[in-house]
C-alpha atoms as a PDB file:
ATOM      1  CA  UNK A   1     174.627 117.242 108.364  1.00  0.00           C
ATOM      2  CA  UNK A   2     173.765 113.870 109.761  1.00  0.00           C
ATOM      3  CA  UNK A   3     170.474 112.791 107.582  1.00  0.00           C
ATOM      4  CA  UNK A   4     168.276 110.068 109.066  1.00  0.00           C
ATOM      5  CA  UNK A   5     166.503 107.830 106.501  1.00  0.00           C
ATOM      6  CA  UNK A   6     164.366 104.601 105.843  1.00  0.00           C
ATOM      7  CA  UNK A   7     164.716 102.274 102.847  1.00  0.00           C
ATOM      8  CA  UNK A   8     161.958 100.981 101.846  1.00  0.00           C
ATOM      9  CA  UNK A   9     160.223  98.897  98.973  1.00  0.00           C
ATOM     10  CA  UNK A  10     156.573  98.017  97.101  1.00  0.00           C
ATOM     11  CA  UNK A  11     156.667  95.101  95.204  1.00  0.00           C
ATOM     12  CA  UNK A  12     160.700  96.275  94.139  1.00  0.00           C
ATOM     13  CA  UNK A  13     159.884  99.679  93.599  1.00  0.00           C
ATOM     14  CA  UNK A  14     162.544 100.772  95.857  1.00  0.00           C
ATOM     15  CA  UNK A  15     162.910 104.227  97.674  1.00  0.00           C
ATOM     16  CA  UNK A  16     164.590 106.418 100.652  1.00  0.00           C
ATOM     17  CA  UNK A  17     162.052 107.538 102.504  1.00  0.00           C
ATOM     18  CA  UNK A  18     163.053 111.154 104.583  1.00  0.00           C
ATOM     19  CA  UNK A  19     161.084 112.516 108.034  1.00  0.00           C
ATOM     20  CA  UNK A  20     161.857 115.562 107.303  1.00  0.00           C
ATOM     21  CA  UNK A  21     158.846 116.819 109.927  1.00  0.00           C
ATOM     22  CA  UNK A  22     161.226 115.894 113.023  1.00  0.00           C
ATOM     23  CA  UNK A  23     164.458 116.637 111.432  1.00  0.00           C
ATOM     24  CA  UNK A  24     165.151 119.666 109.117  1.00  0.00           C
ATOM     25  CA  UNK A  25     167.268 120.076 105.800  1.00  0.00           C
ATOM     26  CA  UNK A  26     166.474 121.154 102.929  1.00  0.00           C
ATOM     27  CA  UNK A  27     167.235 118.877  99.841  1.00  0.00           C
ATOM     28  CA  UNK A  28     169.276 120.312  96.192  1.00  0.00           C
ATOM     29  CA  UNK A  29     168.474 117.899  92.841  1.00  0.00           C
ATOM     30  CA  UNK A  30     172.289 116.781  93.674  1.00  0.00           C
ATOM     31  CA  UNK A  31     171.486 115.553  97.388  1.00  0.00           C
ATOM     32  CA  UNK A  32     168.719 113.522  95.578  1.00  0.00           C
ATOM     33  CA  UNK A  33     170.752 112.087  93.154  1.00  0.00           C
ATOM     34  CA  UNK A  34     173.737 111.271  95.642  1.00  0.00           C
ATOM     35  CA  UNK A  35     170.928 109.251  97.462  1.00  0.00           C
ATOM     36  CA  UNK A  36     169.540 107.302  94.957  1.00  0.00           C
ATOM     37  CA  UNK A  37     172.856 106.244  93.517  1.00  0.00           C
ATOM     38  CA  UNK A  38     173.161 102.595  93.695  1.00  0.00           C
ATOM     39  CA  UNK A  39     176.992 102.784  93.878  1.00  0.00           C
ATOM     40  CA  UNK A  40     177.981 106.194  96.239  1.00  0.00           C
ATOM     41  CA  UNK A  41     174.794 106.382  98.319  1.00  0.00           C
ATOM     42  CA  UNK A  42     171.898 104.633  99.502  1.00  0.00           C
ATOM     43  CA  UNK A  43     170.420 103.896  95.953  1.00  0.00           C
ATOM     44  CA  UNK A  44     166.737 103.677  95.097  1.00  0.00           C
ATOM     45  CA  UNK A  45     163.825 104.977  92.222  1.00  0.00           C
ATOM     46  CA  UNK A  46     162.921 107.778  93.774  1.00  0.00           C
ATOM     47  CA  UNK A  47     163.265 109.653  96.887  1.00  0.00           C
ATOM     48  CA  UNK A  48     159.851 110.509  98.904  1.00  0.00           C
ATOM     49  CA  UNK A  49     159.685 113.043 101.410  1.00  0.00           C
ATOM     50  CA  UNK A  50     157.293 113.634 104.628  1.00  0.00           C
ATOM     51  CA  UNK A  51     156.465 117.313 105.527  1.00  0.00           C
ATOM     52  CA  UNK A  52     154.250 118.989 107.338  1.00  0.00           C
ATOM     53  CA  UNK A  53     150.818 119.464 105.208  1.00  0.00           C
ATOM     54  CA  UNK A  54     150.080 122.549 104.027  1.00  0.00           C
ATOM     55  CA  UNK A  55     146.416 122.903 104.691  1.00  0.00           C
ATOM     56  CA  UNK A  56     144.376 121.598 107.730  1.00  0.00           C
ATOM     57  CA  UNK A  57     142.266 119.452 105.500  1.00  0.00           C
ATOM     58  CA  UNK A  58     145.207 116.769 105.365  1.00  0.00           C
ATOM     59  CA  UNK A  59     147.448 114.963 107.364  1.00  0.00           C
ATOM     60  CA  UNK A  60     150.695 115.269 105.354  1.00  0.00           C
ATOM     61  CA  UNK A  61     152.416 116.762 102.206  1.00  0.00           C
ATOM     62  CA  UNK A  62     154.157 113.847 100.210  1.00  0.00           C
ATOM     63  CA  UNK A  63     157.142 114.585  98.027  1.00  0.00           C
ATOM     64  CA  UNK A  64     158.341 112.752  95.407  1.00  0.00           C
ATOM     65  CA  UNK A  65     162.029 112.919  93.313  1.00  0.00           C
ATOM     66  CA  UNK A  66     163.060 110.388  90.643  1.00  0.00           C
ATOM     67  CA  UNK A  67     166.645 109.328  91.135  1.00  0.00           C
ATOM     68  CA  UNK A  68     167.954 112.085  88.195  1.00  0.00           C
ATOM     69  CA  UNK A  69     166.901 114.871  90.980  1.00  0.00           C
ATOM     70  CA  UNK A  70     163.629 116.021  89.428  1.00  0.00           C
ATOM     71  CA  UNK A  71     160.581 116.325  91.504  1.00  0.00           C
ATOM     72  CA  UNK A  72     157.507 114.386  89.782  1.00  0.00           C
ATOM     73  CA  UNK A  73     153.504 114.517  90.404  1.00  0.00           C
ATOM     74  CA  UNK A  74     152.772 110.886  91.975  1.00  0.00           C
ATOM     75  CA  UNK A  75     153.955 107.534  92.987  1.00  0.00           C
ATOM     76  CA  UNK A  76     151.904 104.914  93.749  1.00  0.00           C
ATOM     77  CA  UNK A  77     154.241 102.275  94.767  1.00  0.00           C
ATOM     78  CA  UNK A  78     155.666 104.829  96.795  1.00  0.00           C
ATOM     79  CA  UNK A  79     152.044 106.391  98.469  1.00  0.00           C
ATOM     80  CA  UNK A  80     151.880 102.873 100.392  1.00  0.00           C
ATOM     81  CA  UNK A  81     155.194 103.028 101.398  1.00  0.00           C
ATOM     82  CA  UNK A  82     154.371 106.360 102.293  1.00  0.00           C
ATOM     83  CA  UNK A  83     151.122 105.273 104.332  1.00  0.00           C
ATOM     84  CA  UNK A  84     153.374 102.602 106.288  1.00  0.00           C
ATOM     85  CA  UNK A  85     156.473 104.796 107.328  1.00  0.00           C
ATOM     86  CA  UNK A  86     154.391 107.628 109.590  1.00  0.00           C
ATOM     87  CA  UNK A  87     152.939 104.582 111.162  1.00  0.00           C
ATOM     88  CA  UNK A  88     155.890 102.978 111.790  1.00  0.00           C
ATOM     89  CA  UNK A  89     157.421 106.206 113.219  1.00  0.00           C
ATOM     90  CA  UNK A  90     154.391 107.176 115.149  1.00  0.00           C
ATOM     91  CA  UNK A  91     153.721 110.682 113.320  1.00  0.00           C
ATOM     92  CA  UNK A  92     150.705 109.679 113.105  1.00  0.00           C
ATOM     93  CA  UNK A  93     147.621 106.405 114.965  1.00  0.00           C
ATOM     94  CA  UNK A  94     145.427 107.069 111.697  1.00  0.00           C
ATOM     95  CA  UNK A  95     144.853 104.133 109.319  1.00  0.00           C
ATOM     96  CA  UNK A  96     142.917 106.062 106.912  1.00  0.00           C
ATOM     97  CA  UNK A  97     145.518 109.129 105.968  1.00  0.00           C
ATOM     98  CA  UNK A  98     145.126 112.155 103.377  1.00  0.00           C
ATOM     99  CA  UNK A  99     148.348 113.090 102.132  1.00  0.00           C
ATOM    100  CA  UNK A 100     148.771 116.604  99.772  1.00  0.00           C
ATOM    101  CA  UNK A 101     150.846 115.977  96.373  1.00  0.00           C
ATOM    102  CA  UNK A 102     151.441 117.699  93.462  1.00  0.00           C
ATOM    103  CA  UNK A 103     148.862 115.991  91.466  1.00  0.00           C
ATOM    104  CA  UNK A 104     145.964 116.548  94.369  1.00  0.00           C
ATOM    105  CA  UNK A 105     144.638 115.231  97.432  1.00  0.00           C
ATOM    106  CA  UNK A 106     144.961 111.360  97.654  1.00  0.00           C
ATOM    107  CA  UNK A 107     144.037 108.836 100.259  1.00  0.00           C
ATOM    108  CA  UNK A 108     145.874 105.605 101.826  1.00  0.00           C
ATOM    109  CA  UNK A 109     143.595 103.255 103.854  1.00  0.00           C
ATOM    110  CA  UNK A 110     146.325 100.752 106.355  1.00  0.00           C
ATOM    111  CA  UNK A 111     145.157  96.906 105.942  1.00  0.00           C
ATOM    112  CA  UNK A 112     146.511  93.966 107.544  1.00  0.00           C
ATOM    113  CA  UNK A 113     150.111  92.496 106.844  1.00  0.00           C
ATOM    114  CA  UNK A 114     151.449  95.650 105.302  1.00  0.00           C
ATOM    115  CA  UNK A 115     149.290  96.086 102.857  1.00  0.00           C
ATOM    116  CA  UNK A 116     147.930  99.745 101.693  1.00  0.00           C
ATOM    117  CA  UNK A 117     145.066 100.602  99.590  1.00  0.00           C
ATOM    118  CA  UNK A 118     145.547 103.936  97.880  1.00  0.00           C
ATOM    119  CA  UNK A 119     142.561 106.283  96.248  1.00  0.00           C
ATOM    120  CA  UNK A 120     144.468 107.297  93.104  1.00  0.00           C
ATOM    121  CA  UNK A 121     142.049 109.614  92.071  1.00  0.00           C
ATOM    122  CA  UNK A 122     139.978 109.659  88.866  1.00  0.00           C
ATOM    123  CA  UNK A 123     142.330 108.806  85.111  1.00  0.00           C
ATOM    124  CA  UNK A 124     142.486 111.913  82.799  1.00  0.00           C
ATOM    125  CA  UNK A 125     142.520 111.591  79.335  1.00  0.00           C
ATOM    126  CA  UNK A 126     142.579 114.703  78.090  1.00  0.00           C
ATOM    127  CA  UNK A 127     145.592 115.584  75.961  1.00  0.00           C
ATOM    128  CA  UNK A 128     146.386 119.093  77.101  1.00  0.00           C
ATOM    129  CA  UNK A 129     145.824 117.444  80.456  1.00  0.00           C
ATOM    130  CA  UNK A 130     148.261 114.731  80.177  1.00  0.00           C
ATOM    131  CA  UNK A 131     150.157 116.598  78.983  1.00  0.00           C
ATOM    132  CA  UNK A 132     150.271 114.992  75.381  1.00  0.00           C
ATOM    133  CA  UNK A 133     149.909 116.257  71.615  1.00  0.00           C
ATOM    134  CA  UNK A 134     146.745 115.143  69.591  1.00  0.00           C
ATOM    135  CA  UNK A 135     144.246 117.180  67.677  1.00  0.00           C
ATOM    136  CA  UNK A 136     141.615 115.321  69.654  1.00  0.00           C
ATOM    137  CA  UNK A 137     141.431 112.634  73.061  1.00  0.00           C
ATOM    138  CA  UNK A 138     141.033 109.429  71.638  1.00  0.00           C
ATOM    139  CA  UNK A 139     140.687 105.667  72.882  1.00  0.00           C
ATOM    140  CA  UNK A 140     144.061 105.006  71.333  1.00  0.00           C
ATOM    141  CA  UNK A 141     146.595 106.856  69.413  1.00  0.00           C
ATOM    142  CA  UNK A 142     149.551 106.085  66.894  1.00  0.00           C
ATOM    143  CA  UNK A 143     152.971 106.997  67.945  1.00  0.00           C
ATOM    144  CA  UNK A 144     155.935 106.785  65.788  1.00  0.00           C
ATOM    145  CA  UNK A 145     158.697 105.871  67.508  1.00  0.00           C
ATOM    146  CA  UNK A 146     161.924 105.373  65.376  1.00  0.00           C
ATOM    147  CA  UNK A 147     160.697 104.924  62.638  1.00  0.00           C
ATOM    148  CA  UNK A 148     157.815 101.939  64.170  1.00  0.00           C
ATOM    149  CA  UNK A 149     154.427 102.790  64.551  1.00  0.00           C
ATOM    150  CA  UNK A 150     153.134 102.149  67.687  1.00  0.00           C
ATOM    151  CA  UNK A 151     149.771 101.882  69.253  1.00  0.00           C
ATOM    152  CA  UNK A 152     149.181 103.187  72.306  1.00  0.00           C
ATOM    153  CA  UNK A 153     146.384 104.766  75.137  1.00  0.00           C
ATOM    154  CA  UNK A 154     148.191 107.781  76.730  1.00  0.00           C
ATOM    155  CA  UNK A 155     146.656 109.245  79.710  1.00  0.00           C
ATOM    156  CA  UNK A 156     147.366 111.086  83.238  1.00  0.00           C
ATOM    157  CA  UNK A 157     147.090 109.197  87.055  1.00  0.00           C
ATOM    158  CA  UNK A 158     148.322 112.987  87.900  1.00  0.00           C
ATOM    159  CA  UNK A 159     151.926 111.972  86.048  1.00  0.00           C
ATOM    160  CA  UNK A 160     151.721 110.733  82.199  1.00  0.00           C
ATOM    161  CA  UNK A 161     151.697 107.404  80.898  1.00  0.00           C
ATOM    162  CA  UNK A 162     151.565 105.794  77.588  1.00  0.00           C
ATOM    163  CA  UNK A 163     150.619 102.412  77.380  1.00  0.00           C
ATOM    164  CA  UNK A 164     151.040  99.635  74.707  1.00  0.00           C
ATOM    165  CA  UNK A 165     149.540  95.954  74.263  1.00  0.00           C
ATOM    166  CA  UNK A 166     152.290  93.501  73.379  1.00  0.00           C
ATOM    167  CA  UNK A 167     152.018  89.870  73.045  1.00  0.00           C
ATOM    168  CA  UNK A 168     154.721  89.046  74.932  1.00  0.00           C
ATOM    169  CA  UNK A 169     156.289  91.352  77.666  1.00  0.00           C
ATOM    170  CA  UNK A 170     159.401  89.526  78.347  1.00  0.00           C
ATOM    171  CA  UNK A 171     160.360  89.903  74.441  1.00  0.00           C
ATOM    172  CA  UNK A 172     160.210  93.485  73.791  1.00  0.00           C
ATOM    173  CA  UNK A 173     163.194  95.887  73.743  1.00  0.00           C
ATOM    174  CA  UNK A 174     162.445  98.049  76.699  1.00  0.00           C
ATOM    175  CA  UNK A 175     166.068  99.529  76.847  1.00  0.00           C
ATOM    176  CA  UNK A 176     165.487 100.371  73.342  1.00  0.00           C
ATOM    177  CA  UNK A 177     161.468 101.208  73.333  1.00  0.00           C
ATOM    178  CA  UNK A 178     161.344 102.779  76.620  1.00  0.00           C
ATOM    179  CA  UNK A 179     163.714 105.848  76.043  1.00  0.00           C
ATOM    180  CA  UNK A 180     162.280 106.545  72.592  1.00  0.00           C
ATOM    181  CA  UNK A 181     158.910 106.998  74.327  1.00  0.00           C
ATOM    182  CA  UNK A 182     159.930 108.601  77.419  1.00  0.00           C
ATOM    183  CA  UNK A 183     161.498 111.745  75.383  1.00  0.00           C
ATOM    184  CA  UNK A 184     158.779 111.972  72.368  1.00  0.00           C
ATOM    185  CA  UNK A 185     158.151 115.747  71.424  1.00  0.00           C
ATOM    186  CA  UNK A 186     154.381 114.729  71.692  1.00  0.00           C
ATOM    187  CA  UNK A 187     155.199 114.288  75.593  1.00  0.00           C
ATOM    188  CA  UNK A 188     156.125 117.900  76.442  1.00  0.00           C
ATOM    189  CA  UNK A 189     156.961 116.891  80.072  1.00  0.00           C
ATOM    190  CA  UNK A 190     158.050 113.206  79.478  1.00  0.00           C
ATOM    191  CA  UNK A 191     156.355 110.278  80.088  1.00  0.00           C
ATOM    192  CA  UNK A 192     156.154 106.543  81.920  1.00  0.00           C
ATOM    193  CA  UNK A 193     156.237 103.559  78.696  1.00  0.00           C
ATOM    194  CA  UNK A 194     154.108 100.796  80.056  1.00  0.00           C
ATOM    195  CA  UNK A 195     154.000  97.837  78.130  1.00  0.00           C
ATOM    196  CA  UNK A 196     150.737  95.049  78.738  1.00  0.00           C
ATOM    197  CA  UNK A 197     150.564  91.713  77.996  1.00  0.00           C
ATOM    198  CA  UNK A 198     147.047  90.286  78.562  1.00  0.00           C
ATOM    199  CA  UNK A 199     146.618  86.688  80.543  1.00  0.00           C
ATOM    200  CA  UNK A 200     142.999  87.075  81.066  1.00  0.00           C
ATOM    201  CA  UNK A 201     140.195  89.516  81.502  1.00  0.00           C
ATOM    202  CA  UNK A 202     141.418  89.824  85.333  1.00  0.00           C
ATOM    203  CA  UNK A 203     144.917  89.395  85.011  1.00  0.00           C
ATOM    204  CA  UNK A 204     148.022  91.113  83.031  1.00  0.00           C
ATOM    205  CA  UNK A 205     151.532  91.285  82.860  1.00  0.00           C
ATOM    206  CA  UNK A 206     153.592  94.835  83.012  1.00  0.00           C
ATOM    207  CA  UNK A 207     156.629  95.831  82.620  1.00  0.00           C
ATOM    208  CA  UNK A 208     157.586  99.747  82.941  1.00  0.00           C
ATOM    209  CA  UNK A 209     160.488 102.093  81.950  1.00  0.00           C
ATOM    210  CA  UNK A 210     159.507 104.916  84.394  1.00  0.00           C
ATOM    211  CA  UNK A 211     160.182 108.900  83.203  1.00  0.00           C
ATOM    212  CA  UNK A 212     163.640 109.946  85.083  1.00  0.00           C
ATOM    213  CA  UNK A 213     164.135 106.173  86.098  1.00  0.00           C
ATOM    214  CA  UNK A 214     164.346 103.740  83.445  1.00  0.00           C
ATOM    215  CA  UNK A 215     162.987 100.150  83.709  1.00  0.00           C
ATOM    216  CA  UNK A 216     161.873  99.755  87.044  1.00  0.00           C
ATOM    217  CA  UNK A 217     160.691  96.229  89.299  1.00  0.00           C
ATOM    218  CA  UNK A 218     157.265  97.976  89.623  1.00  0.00           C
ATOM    219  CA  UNK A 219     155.059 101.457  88.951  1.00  0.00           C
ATOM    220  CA  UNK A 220     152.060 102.037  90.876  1.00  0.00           C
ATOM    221  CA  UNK A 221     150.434 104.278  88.375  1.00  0.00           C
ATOM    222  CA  UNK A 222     151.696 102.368  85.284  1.00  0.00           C
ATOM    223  CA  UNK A 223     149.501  99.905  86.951  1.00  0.00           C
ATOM    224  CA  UNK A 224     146.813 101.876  87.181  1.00  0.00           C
ATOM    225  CA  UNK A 225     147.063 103.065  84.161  1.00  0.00           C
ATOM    226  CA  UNK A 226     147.446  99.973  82.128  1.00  0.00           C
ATOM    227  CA  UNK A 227     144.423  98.650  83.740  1.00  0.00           C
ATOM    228  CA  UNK A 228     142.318 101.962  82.972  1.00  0.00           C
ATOM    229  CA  UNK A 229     143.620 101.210  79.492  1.00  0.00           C
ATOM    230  CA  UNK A 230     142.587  98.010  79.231  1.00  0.00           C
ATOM    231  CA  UNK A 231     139.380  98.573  80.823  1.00  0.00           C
ATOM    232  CA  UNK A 232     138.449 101.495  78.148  1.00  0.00           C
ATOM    233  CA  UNK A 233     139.086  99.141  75.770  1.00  0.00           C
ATOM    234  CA  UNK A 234     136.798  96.079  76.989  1.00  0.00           C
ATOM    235  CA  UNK A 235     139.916  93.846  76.800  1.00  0.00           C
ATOM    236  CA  UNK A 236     139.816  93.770  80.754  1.00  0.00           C
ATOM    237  CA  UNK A 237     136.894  93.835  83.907  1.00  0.00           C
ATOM    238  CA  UNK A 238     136.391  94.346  87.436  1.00  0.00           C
ATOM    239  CA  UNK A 239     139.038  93.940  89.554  1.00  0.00           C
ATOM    240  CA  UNK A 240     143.138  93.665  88.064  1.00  0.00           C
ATOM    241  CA  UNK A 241     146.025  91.419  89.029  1.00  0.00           C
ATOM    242  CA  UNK A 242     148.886  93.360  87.607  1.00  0.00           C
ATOM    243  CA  UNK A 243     152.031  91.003  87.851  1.00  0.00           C
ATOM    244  CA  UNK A 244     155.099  92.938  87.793  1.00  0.00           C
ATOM    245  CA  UNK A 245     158.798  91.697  87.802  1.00  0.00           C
ATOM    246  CA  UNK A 246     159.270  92.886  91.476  1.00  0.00           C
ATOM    247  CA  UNK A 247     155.358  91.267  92.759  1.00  0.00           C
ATOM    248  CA  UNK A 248     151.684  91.858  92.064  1.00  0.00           C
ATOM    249  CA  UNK A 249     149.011  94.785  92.886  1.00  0.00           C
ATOM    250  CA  UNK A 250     145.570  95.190  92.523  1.00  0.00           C
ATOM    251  CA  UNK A 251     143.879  97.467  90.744  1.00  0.00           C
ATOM    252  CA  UNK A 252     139.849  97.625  90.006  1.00  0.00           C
ATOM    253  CA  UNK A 253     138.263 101.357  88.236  1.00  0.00           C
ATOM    254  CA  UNK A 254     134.543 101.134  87.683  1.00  0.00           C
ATOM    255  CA  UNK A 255     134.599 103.454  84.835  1.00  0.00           C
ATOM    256  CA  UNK A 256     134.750 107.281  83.874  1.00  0.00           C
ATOM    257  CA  UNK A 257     134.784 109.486  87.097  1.00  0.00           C
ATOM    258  CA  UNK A 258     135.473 107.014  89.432  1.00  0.00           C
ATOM    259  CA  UNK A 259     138.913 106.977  91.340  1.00  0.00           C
ATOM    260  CA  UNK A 260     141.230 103.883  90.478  1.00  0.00           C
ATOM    261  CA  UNK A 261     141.501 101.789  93.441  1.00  0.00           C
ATOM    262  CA  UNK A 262     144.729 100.288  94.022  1.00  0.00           C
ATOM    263  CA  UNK A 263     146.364  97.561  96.653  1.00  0.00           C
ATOM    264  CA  UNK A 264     149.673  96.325  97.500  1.00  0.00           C
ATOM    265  CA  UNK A 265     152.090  95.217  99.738  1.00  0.00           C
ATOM    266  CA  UNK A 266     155.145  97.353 101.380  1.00  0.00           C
ATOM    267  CA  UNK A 267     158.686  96.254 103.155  1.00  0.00           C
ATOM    268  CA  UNK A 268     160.917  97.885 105.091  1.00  0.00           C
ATOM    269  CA  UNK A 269     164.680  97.066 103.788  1.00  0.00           C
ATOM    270  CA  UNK A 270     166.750  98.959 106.496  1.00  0.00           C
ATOM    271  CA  UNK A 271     167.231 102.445 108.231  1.00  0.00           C
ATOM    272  CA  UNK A 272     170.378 104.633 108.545  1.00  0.00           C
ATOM    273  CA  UNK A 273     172.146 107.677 108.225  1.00  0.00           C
ATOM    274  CA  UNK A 274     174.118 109.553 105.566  1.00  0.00           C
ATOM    275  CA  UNK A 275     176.084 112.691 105.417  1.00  0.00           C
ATOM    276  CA  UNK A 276     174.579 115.773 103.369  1.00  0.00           C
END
C-alpha cells in the first residue's frame, strides 16, 4: 500500500511522522527500518506515529520507533514535532494537547513561530526504575567502560540516560564511548550516552549517541536529562540553554517532583508517499 508521510525535524533530530488516524496500516520492525534508512527509504532517527488515544482523558496516543525497528518510551525532540503535525493537518484546533505514550501522559503547549513547549514529566532516579544496576540511587555513579572509569548520573525522562561531564565535547570519542555505554550489562534495556560540557551556570553543550540510533544532531530527553543532572549537582540553575550540534532548547526543572519543562523549535522538511 500507498503510505502517506511527513518529514519532519527539531533542532536535526529528524523523523517520519505517520497519520495513521485517517489512513490505516499496520507497521512490522522491517517497515520501520525501510523508512528510516537514509539510503532505500525516507531516512530519519526515529519514526513517530499518530493514533487514536486510548482513553478519553487525552487527545492522542504517540508512538515512537528508533530507526533499528524497536519501539522506545519517549522522544522529546520528536513530542514537538508531534504537537506541530496534528495542527498542521487539522486533527486537531487545540494548542495545549495531551498525548498518551509509553512512559505516561505528557503535555505539548503550541507557541509562536513553531515553537513547542513540552511537560516532560517529573526525572526518576531510581535504579530499578531506570532501569539501571546499583546497590543504592546515588547523585553519581562509576561506570567502567572498557576498561576507563567513568563518572556518570544515570536516570529515567520515561527512557534511560546516563550522563557524563567532559571538558570538552567536541574531543571525546563518541563512536567509541557511546556504544560501550549504550550496551552496558548495568543497563538491562539500553541506554542514551549524553555527554556535558559546562559554559556557564545557564548554558551547556551536548552531544548524544541515542539507544537504537547512534550519535544523533539532537535528543530532547538527553537534554533534559543533562540539565536535571547538572542541576542535582549545583553545577547548573534556573533555566538551561542546551546547545546541540543540530540547534538549541530550553530546559528549566525546579527541583525533585517537579516536571522538566522543555522548549524548542520544529520544521517541516517535506511530505510524500512510499510503498509498504
Amino acid at each position: 500500500m500507498l503510505l502517506k508521510f511527513t518529514k519532519m525535524h527539531g533542532a536535526g533530530n529528524d523523523f517520519v511522522v505517520i497519520d495513521l488516524i485517517s489512513q490505516r496500516c499496520k507497521l512490522r520492525p522491517r517497515d520501520i527500518r525501510k523508512l528510516a534508512d537514509r539510503r532505500f527509504g525516507v531516512g530519519c532517527d526515529q519514526v513517530l506515529i499518530v493514533e487514536p488515544p486510548g482513553s478519553p482523558e487525552v487527545d492522542f496516543r504517540y508512538r515512537i520507533y528508533n530507526a533499528d525497528g524497536n519501539e522506545v518510551e519517549q522522544c522529546g525532540n520528536g513530542a514537538r514535532c508531534f504537537a506541530r503535525f496534528v495542527r498542521d493537518k487539522r486533527l486537531t484546533r487545540k494548542r495545549v494537547i495531551t498525548v498518551e505514550t509509553h512512559a505516561g501522559i505528557i503535555t505539548l503547549r503550541i507557541r509562536d513561530n513553531h515553537r513547542v513547549e513540552v511537560d516532560m514529566g517529573a526525572p526518576i532516579f531510581a535504579p530499578e526504575a531506570i532501569p539501571f544496576e546499583a546497590a543504592e540511587q546515588a547523585s553519581c555513579y562509576t561506570l567502567n567502560a572498557g576498561g576507563t572509569e567513568l563518572e556518570i548520573g544515570a536516570l529515567s525522562m520515561g527512557n534511560p540516560h546516563a550522563v557524563q561531564r567532559v571538558e570538552d565535547v567536541d574531543k571525546v570519542d563518541i563512536a567509541q564511548l557511546g556504544p560501550l555505554i549504550e550496551h552496558h550489562q548495568r543497563f538491562p534495556q539500553g541506554v542514551n550516552a549524553g555527554f556535558m560540557q559546562l559554559v556557564s551556570e545557564q548554558e551547556i553543550k551536548l552531544r548524544v549517541f541515542e539507544r537504537g540510533v547512534g550519535e544523533t544532531l539532537a535528543c530532547g530527553t538527553g537534554a533534559c536529562a543533562a540539565v536535571v543532572y547538572g542541576l542535582s549537582r549545583g553545577w547548573l540553575r534556573d533555566t538551561v540553554t542546551v546547545n546541540l550540534p543540530g540547534g538549541k532548547l530550553s530546559i528549566s526543572w525546579a527541583g525533585q517532583g517537579h516536571p522538566v519543562i522543555m522548549t524548542g523549535p520544529t520544521a517541516v522538511v517535506f511530505e510524500g508517499t512510499i510503498r509498504i
